[in-house]
Protein backbone atom coordinates (compact mmCIF):
# COMPACT_ATOMS: atom_id res chain seq x y z
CA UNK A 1 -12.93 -3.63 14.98
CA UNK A 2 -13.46 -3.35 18.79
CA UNK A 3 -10.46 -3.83 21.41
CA UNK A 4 -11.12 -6.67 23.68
CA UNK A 5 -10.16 -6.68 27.22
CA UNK A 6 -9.39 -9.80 28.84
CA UNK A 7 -8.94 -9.70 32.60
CA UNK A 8 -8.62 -12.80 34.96
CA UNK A 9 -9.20 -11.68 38.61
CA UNK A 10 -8.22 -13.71 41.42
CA UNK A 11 -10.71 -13.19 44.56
CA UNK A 12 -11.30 -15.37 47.39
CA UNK A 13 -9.57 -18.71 45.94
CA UNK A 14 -12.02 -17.98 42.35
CA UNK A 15 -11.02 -17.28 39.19
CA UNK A 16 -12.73 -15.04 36.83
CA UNK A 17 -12.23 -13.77 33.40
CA UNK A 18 -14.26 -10.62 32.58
CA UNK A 19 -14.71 -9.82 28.79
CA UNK A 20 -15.63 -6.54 28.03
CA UNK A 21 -16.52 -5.32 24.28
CA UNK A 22 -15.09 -2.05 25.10
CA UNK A 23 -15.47 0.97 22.59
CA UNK A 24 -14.40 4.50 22.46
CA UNK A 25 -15.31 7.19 19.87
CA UNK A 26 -18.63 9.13 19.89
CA UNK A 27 -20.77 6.33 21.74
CA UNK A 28 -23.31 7.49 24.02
CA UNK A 29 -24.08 5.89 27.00
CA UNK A 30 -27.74 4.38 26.72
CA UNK A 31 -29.57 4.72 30.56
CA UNK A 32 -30.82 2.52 31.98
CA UNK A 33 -29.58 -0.29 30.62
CA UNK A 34 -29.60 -4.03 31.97
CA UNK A 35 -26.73 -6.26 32.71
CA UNK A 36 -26.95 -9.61 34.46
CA UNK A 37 -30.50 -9.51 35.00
CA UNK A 38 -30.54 -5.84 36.78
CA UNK A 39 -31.50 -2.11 35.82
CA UNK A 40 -28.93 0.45 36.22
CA UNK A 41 -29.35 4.05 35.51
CA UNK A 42 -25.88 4.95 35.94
CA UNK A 43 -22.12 4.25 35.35
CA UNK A 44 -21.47 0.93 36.83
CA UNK A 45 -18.20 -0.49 38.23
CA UNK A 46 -19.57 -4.20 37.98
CA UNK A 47 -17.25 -7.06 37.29
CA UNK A 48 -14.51 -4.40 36.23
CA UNK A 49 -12.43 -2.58 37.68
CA UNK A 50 -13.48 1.09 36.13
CA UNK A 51 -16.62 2.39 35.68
CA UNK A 52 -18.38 1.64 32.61
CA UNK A 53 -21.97 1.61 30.46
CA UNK A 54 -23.37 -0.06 28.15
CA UNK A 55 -24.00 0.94 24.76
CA UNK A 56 -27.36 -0.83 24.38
CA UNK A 57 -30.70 -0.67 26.51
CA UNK A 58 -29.64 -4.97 27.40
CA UNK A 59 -26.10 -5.19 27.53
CA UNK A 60 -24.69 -7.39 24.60
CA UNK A 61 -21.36 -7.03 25.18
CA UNK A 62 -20.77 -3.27 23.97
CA UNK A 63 -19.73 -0.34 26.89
CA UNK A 64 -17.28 2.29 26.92
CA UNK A 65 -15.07 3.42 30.09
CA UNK A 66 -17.20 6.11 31.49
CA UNK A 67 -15.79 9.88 31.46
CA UNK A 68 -17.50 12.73 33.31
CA UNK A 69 -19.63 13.97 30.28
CA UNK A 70 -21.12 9.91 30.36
CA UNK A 71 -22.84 9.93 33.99
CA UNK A 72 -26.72 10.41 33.93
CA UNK A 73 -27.62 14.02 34.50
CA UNK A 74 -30.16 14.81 37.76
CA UNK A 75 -33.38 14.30 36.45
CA UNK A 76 -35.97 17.43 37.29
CA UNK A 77 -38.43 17.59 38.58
CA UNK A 78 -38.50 14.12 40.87
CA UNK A 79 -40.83 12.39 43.09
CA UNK A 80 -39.20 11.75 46.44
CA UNK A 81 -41.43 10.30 49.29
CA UNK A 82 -44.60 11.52 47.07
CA UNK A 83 -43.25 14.87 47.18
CA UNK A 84 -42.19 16.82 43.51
CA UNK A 85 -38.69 18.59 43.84
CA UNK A 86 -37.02 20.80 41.13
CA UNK A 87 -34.01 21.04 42.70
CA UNK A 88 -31.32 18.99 44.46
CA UNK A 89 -32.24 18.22 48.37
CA UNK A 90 -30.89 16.83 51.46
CA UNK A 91 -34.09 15.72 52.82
CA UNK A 92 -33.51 11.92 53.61
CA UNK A 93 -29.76 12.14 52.86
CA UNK A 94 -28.05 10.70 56.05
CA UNK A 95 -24.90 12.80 55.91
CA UNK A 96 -27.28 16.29 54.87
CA UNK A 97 -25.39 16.04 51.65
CA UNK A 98 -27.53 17.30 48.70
CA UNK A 99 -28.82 14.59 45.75
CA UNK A 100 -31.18 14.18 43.29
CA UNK A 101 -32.66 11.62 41.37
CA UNK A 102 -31.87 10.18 38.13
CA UNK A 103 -35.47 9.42 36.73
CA UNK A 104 -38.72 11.23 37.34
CA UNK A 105 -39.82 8.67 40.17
CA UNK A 106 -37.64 8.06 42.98
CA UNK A 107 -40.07 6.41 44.87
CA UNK A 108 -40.03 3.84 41.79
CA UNK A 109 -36.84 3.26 40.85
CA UNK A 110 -34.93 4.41 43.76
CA UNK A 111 -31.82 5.49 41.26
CA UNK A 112 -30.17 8.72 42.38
CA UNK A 113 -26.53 10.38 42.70
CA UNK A 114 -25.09 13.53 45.00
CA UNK A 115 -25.37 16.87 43.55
């Protein structure tokens, strides 16, 4: 049987109870995955307050707290600004820190994480 978290969060004169389905073992993280009507293709920290993933392509209730081995891997080669890279860049980052995207298409899905 799956632990249940209940948290109530008090933020700007609202209460809110979040209700995760959270599960640990050998669960892999399924990318992307929807939640609340958006695509994410990475470890979230949405309505919680550690990062998490879902365990289903549509959330239904089942994540797991992410760990390091759980973020999406850089995704190789990439299409950045209809340019192909095989490796991390820092062309476009604003701080010239290096990134790289986390599906095939940048330019499509705009999902990407620092190197």
């Amino acid at each position: 049987m799956a632990l249940h978290l209940g948290i109530f969060l008090i933020w700007a004169g609202t209460c809110v109870f979040l209700q995760l389905d959270h599960v640990d073992g050998d669960n892999k993280c399924v990318f992307p995955f929807t939640y609340g009507g958006k695509r994410y293709f990475d470890c979230i920290k949405t309505d919680s307050l550690y990062n998490w993933c879902s365990l289903t392509g549509n959330y239904s209730g089942r994540c797991k707290y992410c760990v390091k081995e759980d973020y999406a891997p850089c995704v190789f080669p990439f299409i950045y600004r209809n340019q192909t890279y095989d490796k991390c860049t820092s062309f476009g980052s604003k701080f010239w820190r290096f990134w790289c995207s986390l599906t095939p298409d940048y330019d499509h899905d705009g999902a990407w994480r620092y190197c």
